[in-house]
Protein backbone atom coordinates (compact mmCIF):
# COMPACT_ATOMS: atom_id res chain seq x y z
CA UNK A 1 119.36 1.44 -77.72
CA UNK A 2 118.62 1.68 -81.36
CA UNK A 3 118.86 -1.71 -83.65
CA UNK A 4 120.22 -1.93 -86.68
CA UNK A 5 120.71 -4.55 -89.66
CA UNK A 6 124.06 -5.51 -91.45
CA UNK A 7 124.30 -6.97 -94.83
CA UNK A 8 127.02 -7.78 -97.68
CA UNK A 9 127.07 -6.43 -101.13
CA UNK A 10 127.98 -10.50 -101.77
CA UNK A 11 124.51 -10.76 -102.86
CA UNK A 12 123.53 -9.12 -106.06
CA UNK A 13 121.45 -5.49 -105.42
CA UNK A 14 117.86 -6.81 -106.30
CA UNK A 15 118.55 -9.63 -103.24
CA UNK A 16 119.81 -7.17 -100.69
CA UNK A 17 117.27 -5.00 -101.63
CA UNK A 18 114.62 -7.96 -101.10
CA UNK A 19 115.99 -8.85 -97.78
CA UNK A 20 116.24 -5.54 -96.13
CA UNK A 21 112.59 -5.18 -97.12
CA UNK A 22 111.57 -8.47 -95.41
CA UNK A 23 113.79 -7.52 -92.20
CA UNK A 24 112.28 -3.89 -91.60
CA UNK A 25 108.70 -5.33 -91.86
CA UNK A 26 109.61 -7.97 -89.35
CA UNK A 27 111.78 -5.84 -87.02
CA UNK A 28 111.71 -2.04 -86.03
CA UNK A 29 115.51 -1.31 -87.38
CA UNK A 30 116.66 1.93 -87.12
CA UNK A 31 119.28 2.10 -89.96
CA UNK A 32 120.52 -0.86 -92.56
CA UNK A 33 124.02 -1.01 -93.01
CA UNK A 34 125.66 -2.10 -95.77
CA UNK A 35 129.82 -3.20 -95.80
CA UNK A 36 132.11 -1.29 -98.23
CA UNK A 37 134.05 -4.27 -100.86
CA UNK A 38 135.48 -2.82 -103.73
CA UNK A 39 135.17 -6.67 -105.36
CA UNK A 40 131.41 -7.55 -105.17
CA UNK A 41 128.56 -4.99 -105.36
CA UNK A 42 129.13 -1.39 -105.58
CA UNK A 43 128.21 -0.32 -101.93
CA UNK A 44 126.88 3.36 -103.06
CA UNK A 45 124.21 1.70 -105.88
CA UNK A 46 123.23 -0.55 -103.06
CA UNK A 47 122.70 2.38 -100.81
CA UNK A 48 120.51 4.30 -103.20
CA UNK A 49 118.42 1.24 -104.10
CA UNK A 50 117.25 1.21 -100.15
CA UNK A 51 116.86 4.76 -99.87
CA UNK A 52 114.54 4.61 -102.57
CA UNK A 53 112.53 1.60 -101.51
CA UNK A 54 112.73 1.29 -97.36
CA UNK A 55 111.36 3.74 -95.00
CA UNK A 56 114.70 3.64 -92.90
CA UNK A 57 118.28 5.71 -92.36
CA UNK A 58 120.78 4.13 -94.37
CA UNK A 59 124.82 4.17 -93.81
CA UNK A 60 128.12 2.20 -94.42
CA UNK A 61 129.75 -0.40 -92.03
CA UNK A 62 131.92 0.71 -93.18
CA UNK A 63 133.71 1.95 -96.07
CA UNK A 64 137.64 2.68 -96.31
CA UNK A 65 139.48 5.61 -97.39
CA UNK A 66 142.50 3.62 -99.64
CA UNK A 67 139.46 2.84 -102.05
CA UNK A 68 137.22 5.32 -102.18
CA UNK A 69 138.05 8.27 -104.12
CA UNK A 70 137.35 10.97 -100.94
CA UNK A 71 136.02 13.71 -103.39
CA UNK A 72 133.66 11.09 -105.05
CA UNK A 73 132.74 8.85 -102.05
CA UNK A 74 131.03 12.99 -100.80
CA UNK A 75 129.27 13.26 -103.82
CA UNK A 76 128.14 10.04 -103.61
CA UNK A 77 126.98 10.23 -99.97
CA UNK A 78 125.81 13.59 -100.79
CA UNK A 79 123.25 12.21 -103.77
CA UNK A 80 122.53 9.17 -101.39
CA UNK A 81 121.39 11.22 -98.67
CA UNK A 82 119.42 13.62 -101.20
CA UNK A 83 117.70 10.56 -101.77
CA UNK A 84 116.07 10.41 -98.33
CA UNK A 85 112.76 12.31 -96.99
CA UNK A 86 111.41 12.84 -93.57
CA UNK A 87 114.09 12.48 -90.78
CA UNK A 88 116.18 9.40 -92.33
CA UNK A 89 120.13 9.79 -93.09
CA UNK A 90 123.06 8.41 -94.08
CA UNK A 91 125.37 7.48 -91.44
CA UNK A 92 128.83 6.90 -93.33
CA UNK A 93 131.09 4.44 -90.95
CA UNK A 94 134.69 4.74 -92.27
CA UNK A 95 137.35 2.42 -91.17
CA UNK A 96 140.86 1.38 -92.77
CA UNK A 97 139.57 -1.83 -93.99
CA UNK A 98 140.82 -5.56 -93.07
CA UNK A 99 142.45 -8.54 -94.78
CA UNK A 100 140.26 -8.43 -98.17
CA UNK A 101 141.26 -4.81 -98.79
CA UNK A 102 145.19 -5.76 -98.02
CA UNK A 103 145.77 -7.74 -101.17
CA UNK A 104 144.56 -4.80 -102.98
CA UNK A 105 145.33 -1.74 -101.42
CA UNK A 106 148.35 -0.38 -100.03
CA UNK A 107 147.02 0.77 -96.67
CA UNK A 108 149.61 3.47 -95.71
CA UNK A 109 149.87 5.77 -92.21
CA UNK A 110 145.84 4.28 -91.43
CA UNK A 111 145.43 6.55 -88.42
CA UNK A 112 146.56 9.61 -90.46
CA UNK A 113 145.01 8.45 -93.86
CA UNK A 114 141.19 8.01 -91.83
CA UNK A 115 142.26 11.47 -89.65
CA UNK A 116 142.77 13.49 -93.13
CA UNK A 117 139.71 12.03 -94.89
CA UNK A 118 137.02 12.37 -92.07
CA UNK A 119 137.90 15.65 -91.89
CA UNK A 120 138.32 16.43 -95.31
CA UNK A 121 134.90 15.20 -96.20
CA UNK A 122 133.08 17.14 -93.54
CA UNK A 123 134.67 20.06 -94.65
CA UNK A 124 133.49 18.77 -97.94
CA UNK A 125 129.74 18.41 -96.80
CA UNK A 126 129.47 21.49 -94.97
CA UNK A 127 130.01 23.33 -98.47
CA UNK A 128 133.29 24.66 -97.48
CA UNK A 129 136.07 25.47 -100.59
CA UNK A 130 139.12 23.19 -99.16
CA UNK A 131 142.56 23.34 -99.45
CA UNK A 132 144.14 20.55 -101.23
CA UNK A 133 147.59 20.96 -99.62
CA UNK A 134 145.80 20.90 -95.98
CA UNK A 135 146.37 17.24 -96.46
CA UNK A 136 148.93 16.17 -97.94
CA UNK A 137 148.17 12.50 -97.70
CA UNK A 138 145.28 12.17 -99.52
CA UNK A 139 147.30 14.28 -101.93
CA UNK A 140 149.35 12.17 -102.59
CA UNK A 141 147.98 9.11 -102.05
CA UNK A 142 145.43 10.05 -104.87
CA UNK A 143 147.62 12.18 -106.87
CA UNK A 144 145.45 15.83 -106.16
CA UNK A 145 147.34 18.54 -107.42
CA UNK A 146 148.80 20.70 -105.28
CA UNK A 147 147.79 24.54 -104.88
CA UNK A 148 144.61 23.37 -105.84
CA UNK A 149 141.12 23.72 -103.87
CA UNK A 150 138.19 21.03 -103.62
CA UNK A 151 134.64 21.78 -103.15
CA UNK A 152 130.99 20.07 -103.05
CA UNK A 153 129.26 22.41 -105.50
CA UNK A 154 126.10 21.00 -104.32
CA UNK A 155 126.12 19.82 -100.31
CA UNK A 156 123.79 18.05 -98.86
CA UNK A 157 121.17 19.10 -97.01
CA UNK A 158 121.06 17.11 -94.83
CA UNK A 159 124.22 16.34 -91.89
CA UNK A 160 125.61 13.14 -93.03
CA UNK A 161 127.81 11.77 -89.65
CA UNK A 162 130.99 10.35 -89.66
CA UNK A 163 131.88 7.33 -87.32
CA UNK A 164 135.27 6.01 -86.82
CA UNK A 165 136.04 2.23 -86.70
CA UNK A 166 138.49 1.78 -84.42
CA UNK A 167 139.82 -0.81 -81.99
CA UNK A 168 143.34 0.29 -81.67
CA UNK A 169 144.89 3.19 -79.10
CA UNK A 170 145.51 5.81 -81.46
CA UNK A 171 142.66 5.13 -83.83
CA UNK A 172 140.44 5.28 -81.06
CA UNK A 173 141.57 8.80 -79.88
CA UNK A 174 141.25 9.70 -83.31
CA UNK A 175 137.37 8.54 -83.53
CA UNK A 176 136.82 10.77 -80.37
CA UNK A 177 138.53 13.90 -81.63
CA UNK A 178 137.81 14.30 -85.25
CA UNK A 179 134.68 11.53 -85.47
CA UNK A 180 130.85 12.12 -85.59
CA UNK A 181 130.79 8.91 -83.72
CA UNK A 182 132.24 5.64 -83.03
CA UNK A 183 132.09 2.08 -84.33
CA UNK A 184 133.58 -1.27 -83.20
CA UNK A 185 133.07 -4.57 -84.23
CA UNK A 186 132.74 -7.87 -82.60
CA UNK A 187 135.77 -9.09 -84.56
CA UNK A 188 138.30 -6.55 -82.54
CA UNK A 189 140.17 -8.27 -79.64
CA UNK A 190 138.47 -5.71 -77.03
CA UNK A 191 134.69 -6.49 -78.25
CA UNK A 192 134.83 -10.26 -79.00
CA UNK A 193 133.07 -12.09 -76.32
CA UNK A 194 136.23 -13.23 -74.37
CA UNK A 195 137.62 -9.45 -74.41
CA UNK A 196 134.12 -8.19 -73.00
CA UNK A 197 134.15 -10.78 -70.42
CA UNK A 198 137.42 -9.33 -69.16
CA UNK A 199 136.52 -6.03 -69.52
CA UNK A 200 138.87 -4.91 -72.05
CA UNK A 201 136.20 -2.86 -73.93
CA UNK A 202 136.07 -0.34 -71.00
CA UNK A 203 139.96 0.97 -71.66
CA UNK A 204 138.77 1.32 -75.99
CA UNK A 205 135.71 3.60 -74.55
CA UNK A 206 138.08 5.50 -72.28
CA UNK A 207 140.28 6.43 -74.99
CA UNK A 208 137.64 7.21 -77.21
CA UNK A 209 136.23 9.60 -74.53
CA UNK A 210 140.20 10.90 -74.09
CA UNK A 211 139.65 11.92 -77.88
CA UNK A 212 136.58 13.60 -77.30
CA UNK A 213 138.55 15.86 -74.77
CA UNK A 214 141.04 16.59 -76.71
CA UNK A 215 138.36 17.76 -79.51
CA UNK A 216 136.31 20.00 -77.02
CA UNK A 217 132.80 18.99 -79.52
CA UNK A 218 129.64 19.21 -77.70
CA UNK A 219 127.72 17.79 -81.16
CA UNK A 220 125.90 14.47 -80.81
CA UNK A 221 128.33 11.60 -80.63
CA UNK A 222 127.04 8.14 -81.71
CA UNK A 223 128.90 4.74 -79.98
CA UNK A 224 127.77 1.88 -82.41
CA UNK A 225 128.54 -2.04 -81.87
CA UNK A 226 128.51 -4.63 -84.68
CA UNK A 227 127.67 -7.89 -83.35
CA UNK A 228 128.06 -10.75 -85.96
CA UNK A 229 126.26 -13.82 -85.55
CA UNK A 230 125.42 -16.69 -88.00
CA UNK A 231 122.24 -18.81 -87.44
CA UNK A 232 120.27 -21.51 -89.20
CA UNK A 233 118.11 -25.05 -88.18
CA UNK A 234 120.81 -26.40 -89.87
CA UNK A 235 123.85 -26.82 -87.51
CA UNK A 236 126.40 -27.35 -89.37
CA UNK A 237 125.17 -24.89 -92.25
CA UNK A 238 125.13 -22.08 -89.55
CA UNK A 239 128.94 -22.96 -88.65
CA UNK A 240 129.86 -23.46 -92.14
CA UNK A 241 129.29 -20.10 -93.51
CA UNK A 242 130.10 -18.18 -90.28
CA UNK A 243 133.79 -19.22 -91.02
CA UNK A 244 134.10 -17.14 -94.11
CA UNK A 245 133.88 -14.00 -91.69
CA UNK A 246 135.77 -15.93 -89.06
CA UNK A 247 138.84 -15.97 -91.23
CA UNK A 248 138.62 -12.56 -92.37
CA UNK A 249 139.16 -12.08 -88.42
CA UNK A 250 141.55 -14.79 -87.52
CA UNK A 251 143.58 -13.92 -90.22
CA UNK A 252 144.92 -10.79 -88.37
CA UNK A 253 145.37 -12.89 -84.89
CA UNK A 254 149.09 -13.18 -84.99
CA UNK A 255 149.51 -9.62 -85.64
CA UNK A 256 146.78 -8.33 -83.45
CA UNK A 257 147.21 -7.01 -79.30
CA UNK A 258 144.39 -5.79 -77.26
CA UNK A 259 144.61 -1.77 -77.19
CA UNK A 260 148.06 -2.01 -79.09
CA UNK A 261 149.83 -3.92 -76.05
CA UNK A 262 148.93 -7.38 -75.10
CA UNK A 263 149.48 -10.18 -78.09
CA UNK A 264 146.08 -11.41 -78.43
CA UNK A 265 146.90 -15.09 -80.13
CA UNK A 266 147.46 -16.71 -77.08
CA UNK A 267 145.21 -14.85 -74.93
CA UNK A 268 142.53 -16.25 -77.03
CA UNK A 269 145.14 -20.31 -76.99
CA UNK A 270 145.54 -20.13 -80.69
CA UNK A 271 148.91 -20.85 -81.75
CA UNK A 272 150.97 -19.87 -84.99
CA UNK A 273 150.38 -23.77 -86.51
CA UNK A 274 146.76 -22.59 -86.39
CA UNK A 275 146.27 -19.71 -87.79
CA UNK A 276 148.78 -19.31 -90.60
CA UNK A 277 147.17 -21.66 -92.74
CA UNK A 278 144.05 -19.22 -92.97
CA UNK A 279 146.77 -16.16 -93.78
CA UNK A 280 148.55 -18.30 -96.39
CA UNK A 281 145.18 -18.96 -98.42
CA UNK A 282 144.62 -15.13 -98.69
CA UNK A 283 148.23 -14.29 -99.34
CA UNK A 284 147.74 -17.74 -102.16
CA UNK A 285 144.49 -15.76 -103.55
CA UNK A 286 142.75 -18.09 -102.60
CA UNK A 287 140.36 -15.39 -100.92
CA UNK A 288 137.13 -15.94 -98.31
CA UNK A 289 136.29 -18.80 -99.30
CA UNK A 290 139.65 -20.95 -100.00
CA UNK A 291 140.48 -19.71 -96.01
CA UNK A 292 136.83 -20.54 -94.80
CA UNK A 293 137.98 -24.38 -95.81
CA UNK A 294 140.90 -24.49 -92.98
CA UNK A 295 138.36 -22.73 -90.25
CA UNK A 296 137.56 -24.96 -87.83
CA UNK A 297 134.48 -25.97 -85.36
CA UNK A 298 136.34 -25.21 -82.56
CA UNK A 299 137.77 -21.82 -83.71
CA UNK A 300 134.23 -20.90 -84.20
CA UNK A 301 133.22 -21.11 -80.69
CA UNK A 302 137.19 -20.32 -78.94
CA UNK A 303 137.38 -16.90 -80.83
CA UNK A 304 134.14 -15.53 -80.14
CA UNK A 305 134.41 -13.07 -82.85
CA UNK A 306 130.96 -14.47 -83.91
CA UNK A 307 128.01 -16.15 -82.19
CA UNK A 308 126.94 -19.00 -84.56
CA UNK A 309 124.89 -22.61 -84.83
CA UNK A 310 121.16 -22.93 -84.23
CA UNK A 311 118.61 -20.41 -82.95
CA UNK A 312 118.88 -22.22 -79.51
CA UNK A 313 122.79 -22.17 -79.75
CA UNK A 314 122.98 -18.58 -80.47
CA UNK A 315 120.18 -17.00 -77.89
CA UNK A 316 122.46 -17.56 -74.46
CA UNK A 317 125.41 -16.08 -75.98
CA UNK A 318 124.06 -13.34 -78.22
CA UNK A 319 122.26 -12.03 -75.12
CA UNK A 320 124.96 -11.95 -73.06
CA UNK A 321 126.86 -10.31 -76.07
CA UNK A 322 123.56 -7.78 -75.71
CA UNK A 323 124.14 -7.09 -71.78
CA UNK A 324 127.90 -6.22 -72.19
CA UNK A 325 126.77 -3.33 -75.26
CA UNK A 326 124.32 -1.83 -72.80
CA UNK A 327 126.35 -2.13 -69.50
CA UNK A 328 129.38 0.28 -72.04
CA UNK A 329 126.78 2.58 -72.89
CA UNK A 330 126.25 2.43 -76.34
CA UNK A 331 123.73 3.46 -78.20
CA UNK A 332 123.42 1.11 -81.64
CA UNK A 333 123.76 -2.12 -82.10
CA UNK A 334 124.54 -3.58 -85.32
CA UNK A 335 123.14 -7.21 -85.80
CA UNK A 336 126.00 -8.16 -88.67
CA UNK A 337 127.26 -10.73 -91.11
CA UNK A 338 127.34 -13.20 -92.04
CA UNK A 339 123.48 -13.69 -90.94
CA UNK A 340 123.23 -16.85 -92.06
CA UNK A 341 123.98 -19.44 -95.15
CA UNK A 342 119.71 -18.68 -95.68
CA UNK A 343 119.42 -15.04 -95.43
CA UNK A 344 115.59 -15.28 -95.38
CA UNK A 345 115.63 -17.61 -93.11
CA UNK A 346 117.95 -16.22 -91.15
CA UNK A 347 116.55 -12.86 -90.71
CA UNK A 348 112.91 -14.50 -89.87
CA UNK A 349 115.16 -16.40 -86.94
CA UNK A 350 116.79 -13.10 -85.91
CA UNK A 351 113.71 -11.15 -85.63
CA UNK A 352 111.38 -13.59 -84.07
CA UNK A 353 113.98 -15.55 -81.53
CA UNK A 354 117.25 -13.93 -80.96
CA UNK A 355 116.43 -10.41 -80.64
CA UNK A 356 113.15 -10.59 -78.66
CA UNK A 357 115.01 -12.79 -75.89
CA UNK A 358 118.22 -10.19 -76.41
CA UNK A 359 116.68 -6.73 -76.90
């Protein structure tokens, strides 16, 4: 199983740039991944800074097709991947974005919108003249002219894959059929810790594998994880910054059911009092950090949409986190955000601690 490392664009590009470097000296990582956030860092100036200073594959965890241009986000992944000798790549994870991206975007027909643009930009980096009116969402959704044709004048040389997010039943078919590859995370009901334990993960990589049937591909698919985990010495500095992630996820508890069926708010014993103060501070603006504030300890450790506190709090259940991956077969694991409140310090605990005792 490959390994590879996750970091936010929440950090100006000189410091990610700094702290990839230290991690792929101190750990054999097969790819650094970088999140998509249309409000901090621009992901694809990130990307090109790494190609051009780490000896590793590069790619997206992911980026999202309501802000990205699909005609520019090719050409950008197109002069990323020129960018890159010897066998590295760009991996390009696309997914339909979560709570950050809802104030923002209007996230219309998601299963559709991430259908029509993975296969629109494959079509784009294969070199092929596209018709515009072959999909008439993006069309319209970014105002493409009709009777009109797109193409890549210069394609990359390189395959660039595409991997699906998805965590839902018809997304999930979709990553199989159209998708390069699939990606979940550990903040979807079927991959956080309580959802492996039950075995929940098993029906998302049967319907991902229904996909693949209906697709009849025989090209390489990739099945990626992103764990998240957020470690320090510092207890309650580890558990402090792991709850800006954790309300991303808890925001979408009420709403969310495992596979599109069971509610997963009370399989999980949250109640409605408890999470809709965290979805009233986004809705107030208030963003990650304003919702972080009404996180609490316990949530952190109930969820398990994270694996957070000190190194010798976070080896037990990150490994067990690590046995579930392998047991389902896939083939990359992601070690994600948040990291930890001291990236350096974090990434010297990751390398040296978790992962040996995990890996």
């Amino acid at each position: 199983m490959q390994v590879g490392i996750q970091f936010w664009p929440w950090y100006r590009v000189g410091d990610v740039a700094e702290y990839a470097a230290m991690a792929t000296k101190k750990y054999d990582f097969d790819t650094v991944w970088l999140c998509d956030d249309l409000q901090y860092e621009n992901t694809a100036v990130i990307l090109t800074k790494l190609t051009l200073t780490l000896n590793n594959s590069v790619g997206t965890a992911v980026t999202h097709p309501y802000g990205r241009n699909p005609i520019d986000l090719a050409s950008s992944m197109s002069s990323i991947s020129d960018c890159l000798e010897g066998n590295r790549n760009v991996i390009m994870g696309i997914g339909t974005g979560g709570t950050v991206q809802d104030h923002i975007l209007h996230r219309m027909k998601p299963v559709r919108m991430v259908r029509e643009t993975t296969v629109f930009l494959k079509r784009l980096f294969s070199g092929e003249m596209v018709e515009i009116d072959e999909f008439p969402l993006l069309r319209d959704y970014w105002h493409f002219k009709g009777d009109r044709r797109a193409k890549l004048r210069l394609p990359p040389e390189k395959d660039i894959p595409i991997v699906v997010a998805a965590s839902g039943p018809a997304m999930l078919r979709t990553a199989g059929e159209v998708g390069d590859g699939w990606m979940i995370n550990q903040f979807c009901p079927a991959a956080c810790l309580p959802g492996l334990r039950r075995g929940i993960i098993e029906e998302a990589v049967r319907l991902v594998e229904q996909g693949r049937e209906r697709g009849r591909t025989e090209t390489p698919f990739k099945k990626i994880f992103v764990s998240h985990i957020s470690v320090s010495r510092d207890e309650r500095k580890a558990k402090d910054f792991a709850k800006r992630n954790l309300s991303y996820a808890l925001s979408r508890v009420l709403t969310a059911k495992y596979l599109g069926t069971i509610p997963v708010a009370p399989l999980l014993g949250f109640t409605q009092a408890q999470i809709e103060p965290i979805l009233d501070a986004y809705n107030a603006g208030l963003g990650v950090e304003g919702a972080a504030r009404r996180v609490t300890d316990d949530m952190v450790h109930q969820s398990g949409f994270l694996v957070a506190g000190t190194p010798q709090q976070c080896v037990d259940p990150y490994g067990e986190l690590v046995n579930h991956v392998r047991k389902q077969g896939f083939d990359h694991l992601i070690v994600g955000v948040p990291l930890g409140p001291d990236v350096p310090e974090a990434v010297q605990i990751i390398t040296e601690e978790i992962l040996p005792s995990a890996i």
